[in-house]
C-alpha atoms as a PDB file:
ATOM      1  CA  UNK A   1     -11.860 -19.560   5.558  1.00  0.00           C
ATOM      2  CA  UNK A   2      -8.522 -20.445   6.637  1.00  0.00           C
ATOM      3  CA  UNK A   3      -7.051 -19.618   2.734  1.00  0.00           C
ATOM      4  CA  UNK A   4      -4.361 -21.674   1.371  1.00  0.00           C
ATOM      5  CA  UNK A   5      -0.216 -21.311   0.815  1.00  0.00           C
ATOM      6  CA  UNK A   6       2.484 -23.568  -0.297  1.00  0.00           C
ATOM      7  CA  UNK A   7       3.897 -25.476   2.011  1.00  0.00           C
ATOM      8  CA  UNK A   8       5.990 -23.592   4.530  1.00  0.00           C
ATOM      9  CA  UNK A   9       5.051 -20.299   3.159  1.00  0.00           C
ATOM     10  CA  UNK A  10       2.364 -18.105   5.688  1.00  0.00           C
ATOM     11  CA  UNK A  11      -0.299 -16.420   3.369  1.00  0.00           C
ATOM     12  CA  UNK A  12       0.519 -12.292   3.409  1.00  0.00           C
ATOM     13  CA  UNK A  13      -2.531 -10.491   4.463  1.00  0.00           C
ATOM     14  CA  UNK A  14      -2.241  -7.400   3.687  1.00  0.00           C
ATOM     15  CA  UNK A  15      -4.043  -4.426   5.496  1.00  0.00           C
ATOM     16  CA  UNK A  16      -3.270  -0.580   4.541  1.00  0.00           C
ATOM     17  CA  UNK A  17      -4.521   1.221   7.758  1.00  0.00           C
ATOM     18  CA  UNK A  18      -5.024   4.938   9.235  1.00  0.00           C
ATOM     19  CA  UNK A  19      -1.793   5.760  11.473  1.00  0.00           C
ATOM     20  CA  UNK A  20      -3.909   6.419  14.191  1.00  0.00           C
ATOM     21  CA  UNK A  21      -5.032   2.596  14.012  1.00  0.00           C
ATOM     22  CA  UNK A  22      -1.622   1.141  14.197  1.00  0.00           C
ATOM     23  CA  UNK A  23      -1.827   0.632  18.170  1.00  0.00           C
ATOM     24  CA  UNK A  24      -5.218  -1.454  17.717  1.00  0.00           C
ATOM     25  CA  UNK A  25      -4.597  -3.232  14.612  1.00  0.00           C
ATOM     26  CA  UNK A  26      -0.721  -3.826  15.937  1.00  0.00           C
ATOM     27  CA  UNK A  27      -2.957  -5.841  18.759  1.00  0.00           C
ATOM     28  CA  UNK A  28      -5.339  -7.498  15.906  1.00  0.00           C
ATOM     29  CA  UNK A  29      -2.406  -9.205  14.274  1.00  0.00           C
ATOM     30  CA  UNK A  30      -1.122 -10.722  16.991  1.00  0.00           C
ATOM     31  CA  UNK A  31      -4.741 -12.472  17.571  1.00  0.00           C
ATOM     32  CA  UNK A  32      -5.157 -13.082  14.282  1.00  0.00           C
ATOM     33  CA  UNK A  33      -2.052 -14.820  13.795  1.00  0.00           C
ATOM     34  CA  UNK A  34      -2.785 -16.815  16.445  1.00  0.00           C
ATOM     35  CA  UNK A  35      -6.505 -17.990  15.341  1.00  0.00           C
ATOM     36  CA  UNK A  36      -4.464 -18.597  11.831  1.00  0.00           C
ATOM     37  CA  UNK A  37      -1.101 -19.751  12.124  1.00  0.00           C
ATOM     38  CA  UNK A  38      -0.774 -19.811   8.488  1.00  0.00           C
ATOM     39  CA  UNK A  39      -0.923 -15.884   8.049  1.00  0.00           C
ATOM     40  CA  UNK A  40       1.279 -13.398   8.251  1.00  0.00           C
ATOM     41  CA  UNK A  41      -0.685  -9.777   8.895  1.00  0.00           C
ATOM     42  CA  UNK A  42       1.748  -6.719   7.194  1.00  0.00           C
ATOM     43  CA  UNK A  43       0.482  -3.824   8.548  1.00  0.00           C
ATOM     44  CA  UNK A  44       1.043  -0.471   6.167  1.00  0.00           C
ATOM     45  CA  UNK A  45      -0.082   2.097   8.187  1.00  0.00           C
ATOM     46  CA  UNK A  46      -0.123   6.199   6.855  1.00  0.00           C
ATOM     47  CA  UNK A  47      -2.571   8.728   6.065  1.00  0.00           C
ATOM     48  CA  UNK A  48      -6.042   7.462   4.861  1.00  0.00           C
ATOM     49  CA  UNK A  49      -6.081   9.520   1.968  1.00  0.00           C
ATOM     50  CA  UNK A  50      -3.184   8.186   1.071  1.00  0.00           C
ATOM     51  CA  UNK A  51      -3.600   4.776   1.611  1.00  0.00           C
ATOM     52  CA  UNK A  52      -6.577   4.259  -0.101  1.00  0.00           C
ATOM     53  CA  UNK A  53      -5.023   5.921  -3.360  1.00  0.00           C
ATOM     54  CA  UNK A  54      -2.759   3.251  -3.145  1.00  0.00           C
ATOM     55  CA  UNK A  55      -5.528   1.293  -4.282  1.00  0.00           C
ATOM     56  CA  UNK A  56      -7.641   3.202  -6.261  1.00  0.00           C
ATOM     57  CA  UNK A  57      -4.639   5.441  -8.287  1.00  0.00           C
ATOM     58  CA  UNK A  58      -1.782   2.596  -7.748  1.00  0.00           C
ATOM     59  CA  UNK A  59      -3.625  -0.031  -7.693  1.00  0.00           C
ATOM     60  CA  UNK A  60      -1.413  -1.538  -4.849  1.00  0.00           C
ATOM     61  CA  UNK A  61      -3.477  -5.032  -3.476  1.00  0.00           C
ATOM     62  CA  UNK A  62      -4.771  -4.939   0.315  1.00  0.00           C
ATOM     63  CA  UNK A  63      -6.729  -7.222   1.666  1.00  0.00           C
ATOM     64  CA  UNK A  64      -8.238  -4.873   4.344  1.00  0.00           C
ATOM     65  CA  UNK A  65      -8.333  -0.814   4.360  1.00  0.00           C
ATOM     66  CA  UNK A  66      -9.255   0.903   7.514  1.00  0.00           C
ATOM     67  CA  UNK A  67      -9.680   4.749   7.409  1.00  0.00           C
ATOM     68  CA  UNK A  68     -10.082   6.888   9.852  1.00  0.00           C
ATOM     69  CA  UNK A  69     -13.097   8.678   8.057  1.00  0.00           C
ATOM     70  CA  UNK A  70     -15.297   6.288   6.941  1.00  0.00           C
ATOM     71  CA  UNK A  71     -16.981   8.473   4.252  1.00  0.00           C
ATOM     72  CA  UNK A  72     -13.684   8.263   2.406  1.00  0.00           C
ATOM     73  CA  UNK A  73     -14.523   4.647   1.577  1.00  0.00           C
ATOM     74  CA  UNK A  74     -17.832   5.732  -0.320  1.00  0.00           C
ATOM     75  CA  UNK A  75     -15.985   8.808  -1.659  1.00  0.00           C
ATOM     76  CA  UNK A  76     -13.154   7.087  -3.629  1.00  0.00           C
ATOM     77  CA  UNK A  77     -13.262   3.683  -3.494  1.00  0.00           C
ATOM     78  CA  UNK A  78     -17.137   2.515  -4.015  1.00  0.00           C
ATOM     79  CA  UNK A  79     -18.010   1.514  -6.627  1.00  0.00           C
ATOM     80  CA  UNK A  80     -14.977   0.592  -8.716  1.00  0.00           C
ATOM     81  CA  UNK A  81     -13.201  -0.717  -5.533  1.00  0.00           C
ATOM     82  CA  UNK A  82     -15.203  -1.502  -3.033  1.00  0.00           C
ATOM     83  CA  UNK A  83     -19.152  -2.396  -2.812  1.00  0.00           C
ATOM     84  CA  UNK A  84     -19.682  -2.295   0.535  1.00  0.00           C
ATOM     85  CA  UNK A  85     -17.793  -0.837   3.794  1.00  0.00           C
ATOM     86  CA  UNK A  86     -18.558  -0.952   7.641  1.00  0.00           C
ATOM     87  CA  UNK A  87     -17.898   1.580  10.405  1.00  0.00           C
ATOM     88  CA  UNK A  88     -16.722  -0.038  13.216  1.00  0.00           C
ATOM     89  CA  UNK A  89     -15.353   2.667  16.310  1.00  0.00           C
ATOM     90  CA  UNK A  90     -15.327   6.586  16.618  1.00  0.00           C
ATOM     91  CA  UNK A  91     -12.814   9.390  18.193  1.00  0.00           C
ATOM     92  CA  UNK A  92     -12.661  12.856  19.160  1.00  0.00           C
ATOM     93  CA  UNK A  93     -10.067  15.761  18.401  1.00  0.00           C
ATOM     94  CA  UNK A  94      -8.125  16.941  21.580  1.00  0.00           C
ATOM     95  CA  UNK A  95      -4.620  18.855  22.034  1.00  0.00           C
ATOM     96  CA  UNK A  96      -1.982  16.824  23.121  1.00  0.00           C
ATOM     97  CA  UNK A  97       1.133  18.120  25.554  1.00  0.00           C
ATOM     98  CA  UNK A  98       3.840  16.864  27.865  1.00  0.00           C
ATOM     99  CA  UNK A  99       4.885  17.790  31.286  1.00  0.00           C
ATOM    100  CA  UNK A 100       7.781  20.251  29.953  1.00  0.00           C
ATOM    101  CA  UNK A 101       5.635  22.006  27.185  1.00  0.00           C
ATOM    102  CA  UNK A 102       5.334  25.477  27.571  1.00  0.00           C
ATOM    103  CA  UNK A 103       2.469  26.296  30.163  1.00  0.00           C
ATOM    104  CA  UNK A 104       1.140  22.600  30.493  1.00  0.00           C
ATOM    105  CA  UNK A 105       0.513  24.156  33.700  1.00  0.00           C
ATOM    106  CA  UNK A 106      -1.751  26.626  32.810  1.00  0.00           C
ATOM    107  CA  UNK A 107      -3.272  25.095  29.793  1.00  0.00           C
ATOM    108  CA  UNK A 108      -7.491  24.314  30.152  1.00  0.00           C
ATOM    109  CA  UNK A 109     -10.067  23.539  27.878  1.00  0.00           C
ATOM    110  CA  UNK A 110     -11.238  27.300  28.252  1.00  0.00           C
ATOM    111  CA  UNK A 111      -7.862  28.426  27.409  1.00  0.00           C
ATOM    112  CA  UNK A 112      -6.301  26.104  24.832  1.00  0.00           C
ATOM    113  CA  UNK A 113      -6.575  28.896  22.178  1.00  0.00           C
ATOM    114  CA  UNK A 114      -4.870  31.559  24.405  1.00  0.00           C
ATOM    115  CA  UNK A 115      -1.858  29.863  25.107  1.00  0.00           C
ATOM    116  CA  UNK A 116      -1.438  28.486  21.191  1.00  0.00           C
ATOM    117  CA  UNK A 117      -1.679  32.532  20.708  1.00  0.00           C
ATOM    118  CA  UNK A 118       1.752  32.980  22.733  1.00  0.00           C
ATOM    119  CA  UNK A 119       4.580  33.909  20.836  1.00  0.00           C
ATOM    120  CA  UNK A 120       6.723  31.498  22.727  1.00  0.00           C
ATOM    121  CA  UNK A 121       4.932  28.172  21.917  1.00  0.00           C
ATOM    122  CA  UNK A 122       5.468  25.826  19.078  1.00  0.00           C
ATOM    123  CA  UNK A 123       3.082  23.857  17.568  1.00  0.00           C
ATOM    124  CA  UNK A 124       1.362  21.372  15.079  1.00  0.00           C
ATOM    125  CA  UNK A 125      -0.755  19.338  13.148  1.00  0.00           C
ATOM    126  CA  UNK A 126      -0.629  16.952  10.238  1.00  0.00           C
ATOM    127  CA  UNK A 127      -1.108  17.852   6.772  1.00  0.00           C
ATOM    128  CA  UNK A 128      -4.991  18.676   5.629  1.00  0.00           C
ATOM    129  CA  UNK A 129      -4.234  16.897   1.932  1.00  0.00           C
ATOM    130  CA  UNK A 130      -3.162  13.538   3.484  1.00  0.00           C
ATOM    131  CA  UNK A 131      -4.450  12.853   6.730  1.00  0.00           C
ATOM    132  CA  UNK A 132      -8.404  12.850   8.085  1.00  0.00           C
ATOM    133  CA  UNK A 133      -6.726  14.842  11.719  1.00  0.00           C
ATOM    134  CA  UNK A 134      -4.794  17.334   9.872  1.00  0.00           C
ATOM    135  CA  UNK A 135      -8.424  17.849   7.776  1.00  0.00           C
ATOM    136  CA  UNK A 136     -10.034  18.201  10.746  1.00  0.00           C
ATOM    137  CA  UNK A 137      -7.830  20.358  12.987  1.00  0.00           C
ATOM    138  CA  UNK A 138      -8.592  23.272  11.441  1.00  0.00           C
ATOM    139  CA  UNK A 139     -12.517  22.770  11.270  1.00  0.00           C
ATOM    140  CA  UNK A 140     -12.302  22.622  15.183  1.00  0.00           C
ATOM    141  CA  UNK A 141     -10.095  25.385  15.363  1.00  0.00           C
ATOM    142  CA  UNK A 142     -12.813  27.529  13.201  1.00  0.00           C
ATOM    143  CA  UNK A 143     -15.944  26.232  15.354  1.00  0.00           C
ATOM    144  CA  UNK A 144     -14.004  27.396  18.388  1.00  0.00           C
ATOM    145  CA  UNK A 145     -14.875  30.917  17.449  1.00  0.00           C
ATOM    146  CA  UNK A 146     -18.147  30.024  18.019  1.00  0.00           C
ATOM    147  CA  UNK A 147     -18.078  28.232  21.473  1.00  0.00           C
ATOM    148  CA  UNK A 148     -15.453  30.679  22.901  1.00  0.00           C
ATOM    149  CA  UNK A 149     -17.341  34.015  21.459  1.00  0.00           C
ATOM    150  CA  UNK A 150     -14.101  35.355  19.807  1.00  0.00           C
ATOM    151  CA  UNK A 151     -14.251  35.450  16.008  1.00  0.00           C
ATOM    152  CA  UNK A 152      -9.978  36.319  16.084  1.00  0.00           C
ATOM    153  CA  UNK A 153      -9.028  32.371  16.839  1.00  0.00           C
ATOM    154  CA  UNK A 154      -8.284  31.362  13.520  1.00  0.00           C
ATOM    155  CA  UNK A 155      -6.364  33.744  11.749  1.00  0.00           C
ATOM    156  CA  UNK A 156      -4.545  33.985  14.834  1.00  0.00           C
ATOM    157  CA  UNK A 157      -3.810  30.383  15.296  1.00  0.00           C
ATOM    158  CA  UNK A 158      -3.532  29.453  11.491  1.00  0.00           C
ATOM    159  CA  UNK A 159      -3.753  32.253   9.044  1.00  0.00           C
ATOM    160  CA  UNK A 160      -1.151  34.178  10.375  1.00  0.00           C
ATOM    161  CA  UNK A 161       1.008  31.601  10.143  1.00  0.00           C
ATOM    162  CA  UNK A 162       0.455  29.760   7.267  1.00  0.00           C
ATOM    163  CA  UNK A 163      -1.007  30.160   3.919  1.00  0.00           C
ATOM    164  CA  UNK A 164      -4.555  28.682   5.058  1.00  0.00           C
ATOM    165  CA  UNK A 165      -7.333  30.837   4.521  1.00  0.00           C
ATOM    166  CA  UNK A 166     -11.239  30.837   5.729  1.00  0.00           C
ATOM    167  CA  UNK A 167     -14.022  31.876   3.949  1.00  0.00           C
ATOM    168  CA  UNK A 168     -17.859  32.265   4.281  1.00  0.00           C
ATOM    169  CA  UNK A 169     -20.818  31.552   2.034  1.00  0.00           C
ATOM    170  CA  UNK A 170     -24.105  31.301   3.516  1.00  0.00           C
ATOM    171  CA  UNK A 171     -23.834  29.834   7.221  1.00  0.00           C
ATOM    172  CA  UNK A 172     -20.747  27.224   6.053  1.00  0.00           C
ATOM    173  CA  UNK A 173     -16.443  28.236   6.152  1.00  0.00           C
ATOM    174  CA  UNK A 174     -14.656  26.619   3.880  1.00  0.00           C
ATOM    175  CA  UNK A 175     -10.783  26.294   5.202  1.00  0.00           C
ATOM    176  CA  UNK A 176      -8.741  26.181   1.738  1.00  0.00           C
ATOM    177  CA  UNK A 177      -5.574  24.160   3.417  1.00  0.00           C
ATOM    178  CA  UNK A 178      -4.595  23.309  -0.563  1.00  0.00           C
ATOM    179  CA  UNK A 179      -0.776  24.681   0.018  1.00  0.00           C
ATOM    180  CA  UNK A 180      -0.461  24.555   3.629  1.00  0.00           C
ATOM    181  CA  UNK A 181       2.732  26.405   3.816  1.00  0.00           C
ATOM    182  CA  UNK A 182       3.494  26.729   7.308  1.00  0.00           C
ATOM    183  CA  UNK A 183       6.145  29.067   9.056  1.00  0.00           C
ATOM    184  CA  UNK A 184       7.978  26.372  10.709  1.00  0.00           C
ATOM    185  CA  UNK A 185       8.437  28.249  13.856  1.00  0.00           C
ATOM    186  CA  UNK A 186       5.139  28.688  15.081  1.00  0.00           C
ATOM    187  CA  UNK A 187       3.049  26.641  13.540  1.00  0.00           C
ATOM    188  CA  UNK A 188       4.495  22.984  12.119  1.00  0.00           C
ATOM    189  CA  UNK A 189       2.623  20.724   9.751  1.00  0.00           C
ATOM    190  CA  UNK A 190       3.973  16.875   9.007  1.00  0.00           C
ATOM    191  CA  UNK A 191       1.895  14.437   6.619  1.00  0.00           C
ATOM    192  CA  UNK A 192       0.965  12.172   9.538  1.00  0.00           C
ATOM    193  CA  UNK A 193      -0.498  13.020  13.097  1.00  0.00           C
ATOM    194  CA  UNK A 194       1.233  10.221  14.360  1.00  0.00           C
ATOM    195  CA  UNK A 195       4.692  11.822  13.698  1.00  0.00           C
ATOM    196  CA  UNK A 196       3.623  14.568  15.922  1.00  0.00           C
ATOM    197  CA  UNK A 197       3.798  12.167  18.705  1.00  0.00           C
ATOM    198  CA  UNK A 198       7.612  12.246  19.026  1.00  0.00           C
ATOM    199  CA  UNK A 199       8.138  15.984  18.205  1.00  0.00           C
ATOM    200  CA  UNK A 200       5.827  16.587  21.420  1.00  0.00           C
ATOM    201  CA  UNK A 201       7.633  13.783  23.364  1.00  0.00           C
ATOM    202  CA  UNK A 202      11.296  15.152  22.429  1.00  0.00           C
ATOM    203  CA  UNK A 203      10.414  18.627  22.762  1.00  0.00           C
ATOM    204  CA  UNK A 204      10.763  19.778  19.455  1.00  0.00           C
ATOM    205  CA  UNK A 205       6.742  21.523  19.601  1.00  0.00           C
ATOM    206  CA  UNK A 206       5.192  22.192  22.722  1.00  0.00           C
ATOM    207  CA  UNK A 207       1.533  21.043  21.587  1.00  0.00           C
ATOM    208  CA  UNK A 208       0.191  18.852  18.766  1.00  0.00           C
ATOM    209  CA  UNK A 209      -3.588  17.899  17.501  1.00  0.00           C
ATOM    210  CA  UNK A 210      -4.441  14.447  17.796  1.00  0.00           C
ATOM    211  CA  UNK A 211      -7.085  11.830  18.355  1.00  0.00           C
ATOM    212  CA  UNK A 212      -8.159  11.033  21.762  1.00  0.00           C
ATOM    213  CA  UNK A 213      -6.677   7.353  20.765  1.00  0.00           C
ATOM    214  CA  UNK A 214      -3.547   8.381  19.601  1.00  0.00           C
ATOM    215  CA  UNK A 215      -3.275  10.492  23.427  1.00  0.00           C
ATOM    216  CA  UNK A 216      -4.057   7.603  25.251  1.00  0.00           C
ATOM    217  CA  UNK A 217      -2.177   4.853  23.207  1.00  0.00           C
ATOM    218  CA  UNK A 218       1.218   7.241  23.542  1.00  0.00           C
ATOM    219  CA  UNK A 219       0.285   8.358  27.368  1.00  0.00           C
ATOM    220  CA  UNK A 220       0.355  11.924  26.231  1.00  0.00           C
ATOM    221  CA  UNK A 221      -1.595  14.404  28.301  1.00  0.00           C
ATOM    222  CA  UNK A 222      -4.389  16.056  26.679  1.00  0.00           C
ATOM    223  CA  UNK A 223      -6.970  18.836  26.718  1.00  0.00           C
ATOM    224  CA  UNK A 224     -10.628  17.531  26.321  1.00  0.00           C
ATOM    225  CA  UNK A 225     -12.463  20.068  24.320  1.00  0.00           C
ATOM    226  CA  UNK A 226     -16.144  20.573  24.789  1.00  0.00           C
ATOM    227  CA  UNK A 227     -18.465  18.707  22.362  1.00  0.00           C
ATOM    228  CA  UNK A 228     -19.956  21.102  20.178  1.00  0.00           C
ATOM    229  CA  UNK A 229     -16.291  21.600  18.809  1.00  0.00           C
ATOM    230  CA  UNK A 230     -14.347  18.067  18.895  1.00  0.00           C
ATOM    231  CA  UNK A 231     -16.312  16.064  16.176  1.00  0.00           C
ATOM    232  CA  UNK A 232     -16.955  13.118  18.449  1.00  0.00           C
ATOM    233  CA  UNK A 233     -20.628  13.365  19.006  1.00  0.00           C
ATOM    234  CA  UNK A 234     -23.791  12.492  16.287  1.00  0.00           C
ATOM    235  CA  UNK A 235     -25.402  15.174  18.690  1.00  0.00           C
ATOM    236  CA  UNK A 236     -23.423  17.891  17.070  1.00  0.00           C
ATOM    237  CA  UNK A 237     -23.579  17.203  13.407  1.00  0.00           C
ATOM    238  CA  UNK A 238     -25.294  19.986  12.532  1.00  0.00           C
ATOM    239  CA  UNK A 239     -22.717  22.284  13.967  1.00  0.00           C
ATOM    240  CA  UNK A 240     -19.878  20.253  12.623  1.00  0.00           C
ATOM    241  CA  UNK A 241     -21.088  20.413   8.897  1.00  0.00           C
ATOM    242  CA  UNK A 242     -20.641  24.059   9.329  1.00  0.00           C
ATOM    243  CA  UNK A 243     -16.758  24.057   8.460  1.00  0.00           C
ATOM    244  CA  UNK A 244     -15.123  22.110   5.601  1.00  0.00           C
ATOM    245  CA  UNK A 245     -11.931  22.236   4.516  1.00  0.00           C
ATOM    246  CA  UNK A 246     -10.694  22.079   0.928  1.00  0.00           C
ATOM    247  CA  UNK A 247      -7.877  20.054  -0.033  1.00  0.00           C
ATOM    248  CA  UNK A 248      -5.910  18.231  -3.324  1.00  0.00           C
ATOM    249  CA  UNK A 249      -6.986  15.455  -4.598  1.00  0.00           C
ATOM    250  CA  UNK A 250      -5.535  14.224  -7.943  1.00  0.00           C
ATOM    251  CA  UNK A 251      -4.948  17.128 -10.126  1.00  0.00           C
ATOM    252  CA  UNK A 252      -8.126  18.985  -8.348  1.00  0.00           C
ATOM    253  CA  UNK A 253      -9.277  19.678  -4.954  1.00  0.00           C
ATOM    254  CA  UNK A 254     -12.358  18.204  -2.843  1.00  0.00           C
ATOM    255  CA  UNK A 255     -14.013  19.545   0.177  1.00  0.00           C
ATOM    256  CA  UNK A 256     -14.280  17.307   3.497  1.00  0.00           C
ATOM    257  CA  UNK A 257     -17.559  18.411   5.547  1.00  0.00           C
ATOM    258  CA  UNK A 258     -17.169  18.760   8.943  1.00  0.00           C
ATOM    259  CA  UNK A 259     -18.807  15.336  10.277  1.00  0.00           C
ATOM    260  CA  UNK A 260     -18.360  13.108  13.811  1.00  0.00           C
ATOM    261  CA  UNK A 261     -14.999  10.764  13.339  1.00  0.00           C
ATOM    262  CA  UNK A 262     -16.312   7.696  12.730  1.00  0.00           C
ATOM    263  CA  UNK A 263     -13.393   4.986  11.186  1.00  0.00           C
ATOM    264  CA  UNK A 264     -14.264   2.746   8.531  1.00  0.00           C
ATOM    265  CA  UNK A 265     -13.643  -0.715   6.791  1.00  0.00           C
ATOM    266  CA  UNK A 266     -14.040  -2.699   3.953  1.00  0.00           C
ATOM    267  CA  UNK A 267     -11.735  -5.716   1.795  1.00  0.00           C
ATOM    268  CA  UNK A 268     -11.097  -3.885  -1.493  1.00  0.00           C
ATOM    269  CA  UNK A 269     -12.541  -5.956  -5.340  1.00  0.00           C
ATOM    270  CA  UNK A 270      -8.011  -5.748  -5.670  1.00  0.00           C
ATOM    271  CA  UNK A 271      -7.688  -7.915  -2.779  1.00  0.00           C
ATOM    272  CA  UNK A 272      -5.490 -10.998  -3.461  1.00  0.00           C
ATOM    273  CA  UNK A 273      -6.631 -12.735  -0.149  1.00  0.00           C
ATOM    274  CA  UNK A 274     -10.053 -11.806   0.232  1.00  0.00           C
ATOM    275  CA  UNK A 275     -10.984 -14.371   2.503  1.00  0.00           C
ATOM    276  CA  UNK A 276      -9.020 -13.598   4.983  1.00  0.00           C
ATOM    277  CA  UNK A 277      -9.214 -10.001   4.710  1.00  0.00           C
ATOM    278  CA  UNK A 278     -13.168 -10.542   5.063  1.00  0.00           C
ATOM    279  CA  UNK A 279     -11.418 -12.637   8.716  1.00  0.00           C
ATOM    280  CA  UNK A 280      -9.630 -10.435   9.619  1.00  0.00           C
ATOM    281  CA  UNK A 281     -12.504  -7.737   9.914  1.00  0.00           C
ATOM    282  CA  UNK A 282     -14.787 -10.501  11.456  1.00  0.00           C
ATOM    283  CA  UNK A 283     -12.164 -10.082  14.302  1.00  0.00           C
ATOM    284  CA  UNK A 284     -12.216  -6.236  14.091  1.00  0.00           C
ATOM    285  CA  UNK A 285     -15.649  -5.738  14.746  1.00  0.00           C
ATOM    286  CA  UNK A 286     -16.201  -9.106  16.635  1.00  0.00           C
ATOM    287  CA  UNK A 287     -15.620  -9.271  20.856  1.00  0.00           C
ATOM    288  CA  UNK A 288     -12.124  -8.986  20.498  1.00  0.00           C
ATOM    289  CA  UNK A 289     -11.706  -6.423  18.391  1.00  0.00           C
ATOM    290  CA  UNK A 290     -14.425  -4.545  20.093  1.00  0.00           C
ATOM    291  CA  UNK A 291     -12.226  -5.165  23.765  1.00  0.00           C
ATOM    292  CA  UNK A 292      -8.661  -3.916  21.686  1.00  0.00           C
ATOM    293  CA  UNK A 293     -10.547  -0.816  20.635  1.00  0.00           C
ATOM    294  CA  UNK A 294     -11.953  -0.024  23.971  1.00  0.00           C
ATOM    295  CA  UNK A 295      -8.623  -0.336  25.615  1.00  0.00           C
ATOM    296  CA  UNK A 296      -7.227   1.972  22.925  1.00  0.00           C
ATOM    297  CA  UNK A 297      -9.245   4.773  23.942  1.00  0.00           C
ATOM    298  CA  UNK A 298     -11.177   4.034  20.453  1.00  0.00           C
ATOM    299  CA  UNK A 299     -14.903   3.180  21.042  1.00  0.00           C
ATOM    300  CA  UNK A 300     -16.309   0.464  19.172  1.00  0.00           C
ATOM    301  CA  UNK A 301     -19.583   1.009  17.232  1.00  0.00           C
ATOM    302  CA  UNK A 302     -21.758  -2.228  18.624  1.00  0.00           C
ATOM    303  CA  UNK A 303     -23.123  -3.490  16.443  1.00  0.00           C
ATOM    304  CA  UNK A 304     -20.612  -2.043  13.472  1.00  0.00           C
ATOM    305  CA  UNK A 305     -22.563  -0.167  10.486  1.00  0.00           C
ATOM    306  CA  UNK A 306     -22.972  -2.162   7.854  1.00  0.00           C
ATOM    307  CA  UNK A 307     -23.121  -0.025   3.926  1.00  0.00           C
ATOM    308  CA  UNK A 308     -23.256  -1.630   0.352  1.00  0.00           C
ATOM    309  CA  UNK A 309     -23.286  -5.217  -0.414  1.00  0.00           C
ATOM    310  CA  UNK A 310     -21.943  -6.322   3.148  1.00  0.00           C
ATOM    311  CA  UNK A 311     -20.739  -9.819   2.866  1.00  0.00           C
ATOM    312  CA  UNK A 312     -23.250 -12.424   4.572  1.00  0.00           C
ATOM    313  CA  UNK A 313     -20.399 -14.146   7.187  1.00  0.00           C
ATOM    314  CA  UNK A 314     -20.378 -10.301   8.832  1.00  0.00           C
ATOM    315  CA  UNK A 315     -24.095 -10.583   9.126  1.00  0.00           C
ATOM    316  CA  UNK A 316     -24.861 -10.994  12.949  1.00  0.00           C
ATOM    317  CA  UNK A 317     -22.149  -8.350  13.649  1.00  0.00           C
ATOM    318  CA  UNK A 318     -23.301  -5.832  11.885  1.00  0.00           C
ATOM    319  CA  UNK A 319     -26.888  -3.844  11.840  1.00  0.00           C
ATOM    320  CA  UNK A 320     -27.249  -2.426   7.945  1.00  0.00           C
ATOM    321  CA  UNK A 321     -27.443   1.432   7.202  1.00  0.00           C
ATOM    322  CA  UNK A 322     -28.154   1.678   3.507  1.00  0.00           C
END
């Protein structure tokens, strides 16, 4: 499994990854290119949408793509680009603040949406038609209605300051977040939730949405939202599935059902490198992976979820779903 090169050269393995994962997988290379001195890992992290267009639309080679909504992977990719896929470690939403942002005194997780409200703070999220947070951000501010009793939160937070609407059909919303548009003073929306990071940490917004990960990688403070509402628990699917948000794709639009963030994996049919791609998630999903992901504030799914035609050296790491 150790893959071949011409002398001197290292063998590029190339893995297009979720922003959110670039702490973890930063981690991952280094073992990795330990275990195989003849590799060189080049990590291209950005939005998962995006990065697994790259393969299906551009048809850009990666050895390994890891997206931080799993059902992505079955969405786009399987089965001209992928036959099978694994989910390997989940996440939750939370708000994310600094010391000097406006109120990070006052701020709780039965006030959150009060303090967004105030005319004086700035704030953001990333971009609902490139990134799985910036899908989801608005699906947990829309189920906060619910939890908090006051059906004014979202146009409020969003509408009223951008040109994303809600509507209702049956029991579901459906967010259309198809041409964001956002004021720029209130509300702020950039195509990855990791750039948020350093607008909170310079000042530039007061509060940002994030995963739990991304808090605890960056040593961000954060407000931990109650379950029902932060997509990290099975528990609450039900209620999740309740929102979805519309958003381009191509030359249309899709809908993404609210669901639990769960991240998944798989070596793509364009991979030049296969084998070690297929190595390289042995090591994701294996004890050392599983120990990077725990530090990371990222829990690991143990064993990881096996979909598809899961290749036979992942076996006894993975327990099979379908």
């Amino acid at each position: 499994m150790a893959g071949t090169a011409a002398s001197g050269t290292k063998i590029p393995v190339k893995v297009f990854l979720a922003g959110s994962l670039t702490s973890p997988f930063e981690k991952l290379k280094a073992k990795f290119e330990e275990k195989y001195p003849n590799t060189e890992v080049q990590l291209e992290p950005a939005g998962s949408v995006d990065i697994i267009k790259k393969v299906t639309d551009t048809k850009k080679p990666a050895d390994v793509v890891a997206s931080a909504d799993y059902a992505l992977i079955p969405q786009y990719m399987v089965p001209n680009d992928a036959d099978w896929y694994i989910t390997f470690a989940k996440n939750s939403m939370v708000l994310t603040y600094v010391d000097k942002s406006k109120y990070a005194n006052e701020i709780t997780a039965d006030n959150w949406y009060k303090i967004l409200a105030r005319d004086d703070v700035r704030w953001a999220f990333s971009d609902p038609n490139a990134d799985p947070c910036g899908y989801r951000t608005p699906m947990v501010i829309k189920l906060a209605e619910t939890k908090y009793g006051d059906n004014t939160i979202f146009k409020t937070l969003v509408e009223d300051h951008s040109k994303i609407t809600a509507s209702k059909s049956g029991n579901v919303w459906t967010i259309d977040a198809t041409n964001p548009s956002p004021d720029g003073t209130r509300l702020t929306i950039r195509p990855k939730s990791v750039e948020l990071v350093q607008m909170v940490q310079a000042g530039g917004i007061d509060y940002a949405w994030e995963y739990h990960s991304v808090a605890v990688q960056n040593n961000l403070k954060f407000v931990e939202l109650p379950e029902e509402i932060d997509l990290s628990s099975v528990s609450y699917a039900d209620n999740y599935k309740t929102v979805k948000t519309k958003a381009v794709k191509g030359n249309g639009t899709t809908d993404y059902v609210g669901s639990p963030i769960v991240y998944g994996v798989t070596v793509p049919k364009i991979a030049e490198h296969p084998d070690m791609g297929l190595a390289f998630v042995q090591m994701l999903i294996g004890p050392e992976g599983q120990a990077i992901m725990t530090a990371d504030g990222q829990p690991p799914i143990v064993p990881a979820g096996g979909f598809g035609q899961v290749p036979a050296s992942l076996g006894s790491s993975v327990s099979m779903q379908g």
